[in-house]
N, C-alpha and C. Protein backbone atom coordinates (compact mmCIF):
# COMPACT_ATOMS: atom_id res chain seq x y z
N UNK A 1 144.03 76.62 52.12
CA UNK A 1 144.88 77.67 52.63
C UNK A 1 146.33 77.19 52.57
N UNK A 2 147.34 77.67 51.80
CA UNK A 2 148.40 77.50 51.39
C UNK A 2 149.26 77.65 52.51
N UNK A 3 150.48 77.24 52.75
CA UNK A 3 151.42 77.51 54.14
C UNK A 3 152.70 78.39 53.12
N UNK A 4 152.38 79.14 52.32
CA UNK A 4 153.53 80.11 51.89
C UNK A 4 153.57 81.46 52.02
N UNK A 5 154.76 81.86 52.01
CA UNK A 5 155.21 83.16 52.44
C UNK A 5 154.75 84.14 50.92
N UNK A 6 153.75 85.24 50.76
CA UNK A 6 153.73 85.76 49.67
C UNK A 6 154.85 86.65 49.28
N UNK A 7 155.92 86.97 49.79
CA UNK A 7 156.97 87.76 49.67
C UNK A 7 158.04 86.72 48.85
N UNK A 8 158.41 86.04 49.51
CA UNK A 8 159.56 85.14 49.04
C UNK A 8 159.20 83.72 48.61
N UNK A 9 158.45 83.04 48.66
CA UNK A 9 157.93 82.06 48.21
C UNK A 9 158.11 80.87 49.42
N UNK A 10 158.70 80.68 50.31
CA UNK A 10 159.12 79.78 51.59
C UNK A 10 157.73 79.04 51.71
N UNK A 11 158.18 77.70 51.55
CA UNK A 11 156.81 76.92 51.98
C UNK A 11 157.43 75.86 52.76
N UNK A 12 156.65 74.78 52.94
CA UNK A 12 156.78 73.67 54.04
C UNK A 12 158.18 72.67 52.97
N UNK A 13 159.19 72.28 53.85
CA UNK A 13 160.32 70.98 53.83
C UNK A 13 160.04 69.25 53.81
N UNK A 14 160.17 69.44 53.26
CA UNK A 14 160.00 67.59 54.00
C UNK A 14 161.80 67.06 53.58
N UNK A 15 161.61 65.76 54.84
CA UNK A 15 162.57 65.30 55.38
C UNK A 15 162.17 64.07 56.28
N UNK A 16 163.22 63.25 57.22
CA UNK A 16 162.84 62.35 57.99
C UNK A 16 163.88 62.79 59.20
N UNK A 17 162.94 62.13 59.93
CA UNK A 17 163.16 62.02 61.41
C UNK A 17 164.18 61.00 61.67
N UNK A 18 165.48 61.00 62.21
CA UNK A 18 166.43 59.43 62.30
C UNK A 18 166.25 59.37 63.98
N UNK A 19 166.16 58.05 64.37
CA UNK A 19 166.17 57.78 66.06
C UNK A 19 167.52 57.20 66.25
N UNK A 20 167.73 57.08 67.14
CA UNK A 20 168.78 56.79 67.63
C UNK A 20 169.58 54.93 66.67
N UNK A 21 167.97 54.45 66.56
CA UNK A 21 168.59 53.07 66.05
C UNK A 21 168.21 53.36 64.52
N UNK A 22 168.21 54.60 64.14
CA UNK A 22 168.33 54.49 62.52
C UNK A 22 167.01 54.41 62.01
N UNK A 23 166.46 54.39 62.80
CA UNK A 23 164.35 54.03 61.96
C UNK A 23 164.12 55.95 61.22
N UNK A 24 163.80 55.78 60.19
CA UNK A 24 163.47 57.07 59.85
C UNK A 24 161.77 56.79 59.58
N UNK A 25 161.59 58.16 60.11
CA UNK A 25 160.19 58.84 59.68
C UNK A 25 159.80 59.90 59.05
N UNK A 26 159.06 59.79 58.06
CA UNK A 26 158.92 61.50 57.13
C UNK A 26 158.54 62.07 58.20
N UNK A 27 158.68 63.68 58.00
CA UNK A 27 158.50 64.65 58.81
C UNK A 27 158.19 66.10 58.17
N UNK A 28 157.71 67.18 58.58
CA UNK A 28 157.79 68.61 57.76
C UNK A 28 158.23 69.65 58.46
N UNK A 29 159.03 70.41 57.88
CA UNK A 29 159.23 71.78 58.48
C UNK A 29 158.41 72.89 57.77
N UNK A 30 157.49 73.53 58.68
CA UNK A 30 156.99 74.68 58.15
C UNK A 30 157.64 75.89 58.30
N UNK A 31 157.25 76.92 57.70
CA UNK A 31 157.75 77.93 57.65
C UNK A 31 157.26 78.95 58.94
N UNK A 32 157.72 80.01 59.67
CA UNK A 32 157.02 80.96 60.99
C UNK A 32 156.17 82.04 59.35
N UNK A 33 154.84 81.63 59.23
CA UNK A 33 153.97 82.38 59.01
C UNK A 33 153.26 83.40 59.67
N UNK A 34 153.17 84.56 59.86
CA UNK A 34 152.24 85.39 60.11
C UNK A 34 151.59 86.15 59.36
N UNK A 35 150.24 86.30 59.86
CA UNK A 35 149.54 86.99 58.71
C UNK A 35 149.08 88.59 59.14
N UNK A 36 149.94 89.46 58.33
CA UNK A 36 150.04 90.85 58.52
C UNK A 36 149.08 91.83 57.78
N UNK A 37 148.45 93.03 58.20
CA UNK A 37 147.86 94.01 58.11
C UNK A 37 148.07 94.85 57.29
N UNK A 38 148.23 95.06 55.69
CA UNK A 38 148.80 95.77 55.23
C UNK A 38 148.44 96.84 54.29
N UNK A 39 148.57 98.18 54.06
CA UNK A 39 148.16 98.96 52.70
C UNK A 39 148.36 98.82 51.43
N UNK A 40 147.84 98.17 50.47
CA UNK A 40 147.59 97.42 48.93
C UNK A 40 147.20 98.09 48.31
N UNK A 41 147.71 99.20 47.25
CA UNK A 41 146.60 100.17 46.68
C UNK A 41 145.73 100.80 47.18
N UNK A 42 145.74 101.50 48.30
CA UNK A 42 145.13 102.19 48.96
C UNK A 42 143.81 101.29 50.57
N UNK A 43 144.20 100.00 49.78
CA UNK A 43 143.28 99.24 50.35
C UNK A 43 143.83 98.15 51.79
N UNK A 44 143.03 98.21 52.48
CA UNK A 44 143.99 96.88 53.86
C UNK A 44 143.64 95.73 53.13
N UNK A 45 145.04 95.13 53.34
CA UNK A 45 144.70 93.37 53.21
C UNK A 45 145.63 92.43 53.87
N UNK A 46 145.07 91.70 54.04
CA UNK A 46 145.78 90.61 55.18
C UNK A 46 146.96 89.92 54.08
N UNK A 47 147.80 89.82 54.66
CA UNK A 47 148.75 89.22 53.60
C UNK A 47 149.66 88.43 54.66
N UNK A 48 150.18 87.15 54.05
CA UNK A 48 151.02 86.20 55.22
C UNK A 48 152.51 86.27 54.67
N UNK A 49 153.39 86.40 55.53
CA UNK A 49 154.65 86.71 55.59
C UNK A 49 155.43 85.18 56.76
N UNK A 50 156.55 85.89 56.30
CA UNK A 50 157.43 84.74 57.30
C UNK A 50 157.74 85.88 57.92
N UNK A 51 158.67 85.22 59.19
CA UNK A 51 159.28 85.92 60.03
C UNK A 51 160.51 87.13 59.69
N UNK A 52 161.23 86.51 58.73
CA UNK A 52 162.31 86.67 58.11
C UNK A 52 161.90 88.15 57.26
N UNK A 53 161.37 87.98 56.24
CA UNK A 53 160.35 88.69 55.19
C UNK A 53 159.78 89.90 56.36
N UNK A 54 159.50 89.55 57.03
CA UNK A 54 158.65 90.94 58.48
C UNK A 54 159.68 91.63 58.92
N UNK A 55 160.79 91.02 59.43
CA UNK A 55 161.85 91.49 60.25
C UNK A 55 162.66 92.17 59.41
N UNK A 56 162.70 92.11 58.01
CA UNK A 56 163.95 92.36 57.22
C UNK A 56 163.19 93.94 56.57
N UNK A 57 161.46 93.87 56.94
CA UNK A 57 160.95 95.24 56.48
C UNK A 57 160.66 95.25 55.30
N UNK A 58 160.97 93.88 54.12
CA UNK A 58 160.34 93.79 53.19
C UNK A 58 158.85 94.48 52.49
N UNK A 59 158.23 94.59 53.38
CA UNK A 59 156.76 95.20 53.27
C UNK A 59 156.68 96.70 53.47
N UNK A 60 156.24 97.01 52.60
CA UNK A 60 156.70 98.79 52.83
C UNK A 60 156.39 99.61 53.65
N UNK A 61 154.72 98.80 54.38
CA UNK A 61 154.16 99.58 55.55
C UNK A 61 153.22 98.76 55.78
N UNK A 62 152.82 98.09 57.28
CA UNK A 62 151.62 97.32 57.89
C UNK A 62 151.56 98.53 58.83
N UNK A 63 150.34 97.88 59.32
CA UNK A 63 149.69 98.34 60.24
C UNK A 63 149.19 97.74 61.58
């Protein structure tokens, strides 16, 4: 199960963590996935979105 947004493509970051004395640690940023309700050709299907992608109305109609 993939962590991407099917609208825009947004998937997980990587990066490191710095502490105060400079020690770095890899780290990931994921993306706010939700997985929405939607009409597909007449048909429902679950489809995962980001937050961004939901809010902006990208999707023409959930349910």
């Amino acid at each position: 199960m993939s962590r991407v947004c099917e609208i825009c493509g947004k998937g997980n970051l990587f990066g490191n963590t710095v502490s105060h004395a400079k020690n770095r640690t890899r780290r990931t940023w994921r993306p706010n996935l939700l997985e929405v309700k939607t009409m597909v050709d007449g048909r429902l299907k679950t489809v995962k979105l980001c937050a961004r992608c939901l809010k902006s109305d990208k999707l023409v109609k959930h349910v």
